[in-house]
PDB file of N, CA and C in Angstrom:
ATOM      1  N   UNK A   1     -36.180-239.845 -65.204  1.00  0.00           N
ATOM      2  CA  UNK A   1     -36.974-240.973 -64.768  1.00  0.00           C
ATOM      3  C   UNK A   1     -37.506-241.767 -65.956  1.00  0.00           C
ATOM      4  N   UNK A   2     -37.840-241.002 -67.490  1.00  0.00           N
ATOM      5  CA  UNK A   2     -38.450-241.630 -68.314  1.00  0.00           C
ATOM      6  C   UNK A   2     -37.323-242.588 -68.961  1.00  0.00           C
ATOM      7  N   UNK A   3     -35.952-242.531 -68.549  1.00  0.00           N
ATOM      8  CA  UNK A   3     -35.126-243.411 -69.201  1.00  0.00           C
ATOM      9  C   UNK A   3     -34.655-244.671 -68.030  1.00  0.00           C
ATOM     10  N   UNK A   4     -35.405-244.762 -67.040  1.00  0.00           N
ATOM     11  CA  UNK A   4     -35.276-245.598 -66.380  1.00  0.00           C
ATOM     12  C   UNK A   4     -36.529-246.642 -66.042  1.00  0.00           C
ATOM     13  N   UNK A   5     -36.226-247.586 -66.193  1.00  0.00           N
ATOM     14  CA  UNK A   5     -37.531-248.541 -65.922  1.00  0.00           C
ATOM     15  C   UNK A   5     -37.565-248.408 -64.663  1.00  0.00           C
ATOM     16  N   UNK A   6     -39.166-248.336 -65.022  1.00  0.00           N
ATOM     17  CA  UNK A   6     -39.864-248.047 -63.151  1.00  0.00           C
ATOM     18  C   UNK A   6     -39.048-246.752 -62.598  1.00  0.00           C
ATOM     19  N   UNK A   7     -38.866-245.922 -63.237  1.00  0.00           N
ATOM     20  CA  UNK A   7     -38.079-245.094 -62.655  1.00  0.00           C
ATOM     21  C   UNK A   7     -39.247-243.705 -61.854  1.00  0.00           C
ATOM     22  N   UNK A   8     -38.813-243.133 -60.595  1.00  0.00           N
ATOM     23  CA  UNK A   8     -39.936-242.352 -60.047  1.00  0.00           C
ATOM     24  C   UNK A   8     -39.319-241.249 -59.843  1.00  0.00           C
ATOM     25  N   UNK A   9     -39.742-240.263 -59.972  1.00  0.00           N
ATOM     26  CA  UNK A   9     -39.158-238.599 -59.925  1.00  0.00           C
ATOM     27  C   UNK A   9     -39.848-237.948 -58.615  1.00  0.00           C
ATOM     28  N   UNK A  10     -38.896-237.821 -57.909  1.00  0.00           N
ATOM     29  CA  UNK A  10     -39.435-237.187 -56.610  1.00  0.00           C
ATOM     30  C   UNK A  10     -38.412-235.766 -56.129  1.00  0.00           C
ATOM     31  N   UNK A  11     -39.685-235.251 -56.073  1.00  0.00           N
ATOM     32  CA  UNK A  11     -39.554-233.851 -55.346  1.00  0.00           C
ATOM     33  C   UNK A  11     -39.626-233.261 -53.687  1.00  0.00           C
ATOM     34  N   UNK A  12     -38.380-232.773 -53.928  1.00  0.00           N
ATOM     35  CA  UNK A  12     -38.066-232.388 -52.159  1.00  0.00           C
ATOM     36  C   UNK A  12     -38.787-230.823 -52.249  1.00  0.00           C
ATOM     37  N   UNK A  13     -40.052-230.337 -51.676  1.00  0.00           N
ATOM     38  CA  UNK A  13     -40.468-228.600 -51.670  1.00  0.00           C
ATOM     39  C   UNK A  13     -39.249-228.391 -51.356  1.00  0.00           C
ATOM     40  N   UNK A  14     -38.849-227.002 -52.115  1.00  0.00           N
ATOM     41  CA  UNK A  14     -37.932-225.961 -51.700  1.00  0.00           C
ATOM     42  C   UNK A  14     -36.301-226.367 -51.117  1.00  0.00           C
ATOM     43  N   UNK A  15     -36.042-227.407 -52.248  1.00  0.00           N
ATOM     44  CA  UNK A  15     -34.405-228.241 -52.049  1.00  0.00           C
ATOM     45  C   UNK A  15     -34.354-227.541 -53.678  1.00  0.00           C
ATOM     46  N   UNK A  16     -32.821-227.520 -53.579  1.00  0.00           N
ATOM     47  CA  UNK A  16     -32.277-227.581 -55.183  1.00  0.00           C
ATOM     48  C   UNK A  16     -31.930-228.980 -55.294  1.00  0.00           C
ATOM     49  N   UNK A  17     -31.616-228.818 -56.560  1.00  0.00           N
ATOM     50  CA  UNK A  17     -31.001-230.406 -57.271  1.00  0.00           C
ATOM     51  C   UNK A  17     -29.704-230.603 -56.235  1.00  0.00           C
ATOM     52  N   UNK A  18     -28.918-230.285 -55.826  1.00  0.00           N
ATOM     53  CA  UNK A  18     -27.740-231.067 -55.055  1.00  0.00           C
ATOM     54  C   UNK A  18     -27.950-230.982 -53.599  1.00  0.00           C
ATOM     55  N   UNK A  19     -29.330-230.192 -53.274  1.00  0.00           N
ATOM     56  CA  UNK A  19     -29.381-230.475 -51.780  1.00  0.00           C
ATOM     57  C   UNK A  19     -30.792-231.355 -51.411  1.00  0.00           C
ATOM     58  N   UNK A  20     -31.141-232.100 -52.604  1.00  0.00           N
ATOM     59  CA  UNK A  20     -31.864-233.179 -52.552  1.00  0.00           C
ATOM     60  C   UNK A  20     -30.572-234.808 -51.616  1.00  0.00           C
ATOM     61  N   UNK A  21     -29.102-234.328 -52.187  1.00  0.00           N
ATOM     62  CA  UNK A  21     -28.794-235.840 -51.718  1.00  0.00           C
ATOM     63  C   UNK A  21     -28.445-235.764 -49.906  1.00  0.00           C
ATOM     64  N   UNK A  22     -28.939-234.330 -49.505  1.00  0.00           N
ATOM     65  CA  UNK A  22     -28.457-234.183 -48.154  1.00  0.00           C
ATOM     66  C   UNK A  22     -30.188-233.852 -47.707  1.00  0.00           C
ATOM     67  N   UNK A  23     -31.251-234.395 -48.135  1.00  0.00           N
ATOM     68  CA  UNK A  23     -32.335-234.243 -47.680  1.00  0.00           C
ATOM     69  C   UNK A  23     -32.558-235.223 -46.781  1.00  0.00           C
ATOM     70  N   UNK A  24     -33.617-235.415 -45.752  1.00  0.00           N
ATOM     71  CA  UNK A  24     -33.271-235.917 -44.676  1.00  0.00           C
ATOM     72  C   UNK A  24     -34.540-237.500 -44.861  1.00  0.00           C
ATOM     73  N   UNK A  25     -35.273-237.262 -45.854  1.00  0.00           N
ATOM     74  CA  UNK A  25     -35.823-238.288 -46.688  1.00  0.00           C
ATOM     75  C   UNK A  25     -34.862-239.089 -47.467  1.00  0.00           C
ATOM     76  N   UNK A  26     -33.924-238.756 -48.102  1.00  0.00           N
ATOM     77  CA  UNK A  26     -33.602-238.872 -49.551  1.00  0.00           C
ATOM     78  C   UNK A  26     -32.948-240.679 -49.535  1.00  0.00           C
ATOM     79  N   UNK A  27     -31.928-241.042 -48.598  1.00  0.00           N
ATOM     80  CA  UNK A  27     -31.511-242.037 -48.303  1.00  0.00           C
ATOM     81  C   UNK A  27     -33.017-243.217 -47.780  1.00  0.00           C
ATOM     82  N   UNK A  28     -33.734-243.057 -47.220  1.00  0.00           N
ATOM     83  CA  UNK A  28     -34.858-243.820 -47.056  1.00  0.00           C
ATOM     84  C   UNK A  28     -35.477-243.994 -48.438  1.00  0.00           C
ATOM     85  N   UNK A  29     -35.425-243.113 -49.430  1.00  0.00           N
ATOM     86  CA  UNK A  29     -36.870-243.387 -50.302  1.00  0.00           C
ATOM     87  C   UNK A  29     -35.570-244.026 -51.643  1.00  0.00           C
ATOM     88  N   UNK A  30     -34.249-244.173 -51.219  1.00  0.00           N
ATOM     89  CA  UNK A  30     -33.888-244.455 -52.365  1.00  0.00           C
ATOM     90  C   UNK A  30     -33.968-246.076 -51.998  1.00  0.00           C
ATOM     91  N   UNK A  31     -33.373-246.182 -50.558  1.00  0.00           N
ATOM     92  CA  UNK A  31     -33.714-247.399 -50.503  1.00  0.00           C
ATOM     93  C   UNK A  31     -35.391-248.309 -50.674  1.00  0.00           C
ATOM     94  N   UNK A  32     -35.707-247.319 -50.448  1.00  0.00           N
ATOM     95  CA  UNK A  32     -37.161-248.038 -50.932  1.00  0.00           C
ATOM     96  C   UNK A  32     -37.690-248.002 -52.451  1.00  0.00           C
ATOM     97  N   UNK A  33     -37.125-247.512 -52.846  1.00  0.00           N
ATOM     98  CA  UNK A  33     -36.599-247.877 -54.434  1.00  0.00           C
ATOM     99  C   UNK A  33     -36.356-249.130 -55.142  1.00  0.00           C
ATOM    100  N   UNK A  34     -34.825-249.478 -54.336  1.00  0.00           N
ATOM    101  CA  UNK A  34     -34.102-250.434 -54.746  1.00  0.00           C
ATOM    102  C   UNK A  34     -34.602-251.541 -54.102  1.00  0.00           C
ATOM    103  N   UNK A  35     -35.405-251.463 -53.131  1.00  0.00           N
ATOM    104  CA  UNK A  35     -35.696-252.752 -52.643  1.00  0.00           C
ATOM    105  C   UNK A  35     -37.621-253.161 -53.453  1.00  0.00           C
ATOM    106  N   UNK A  36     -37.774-252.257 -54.544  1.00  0.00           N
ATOM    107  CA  UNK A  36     -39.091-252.555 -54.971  1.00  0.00           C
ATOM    108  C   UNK A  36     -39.825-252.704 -54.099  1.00  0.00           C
TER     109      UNK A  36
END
């Protein structure tokens, strides 16, 4: 995150790193990301 501007580090409790992209948040908060 620190090499990304505005970049935000978010944590799924009790996901690993590759079952963050099948979290059932994960698609909502990226788009709310990209849309600032």
């Amino acid at each position: 995150a620190r090499l990304i501007p505005d970049g935000q580090l978010i944590v799924y409790p009790g996901t690993g790193h590759l079952g963050t992209f099948r979290h059932k948040r994960f698609a909502a908060d990226v788009a709310a990301f990209l849309s600032g």
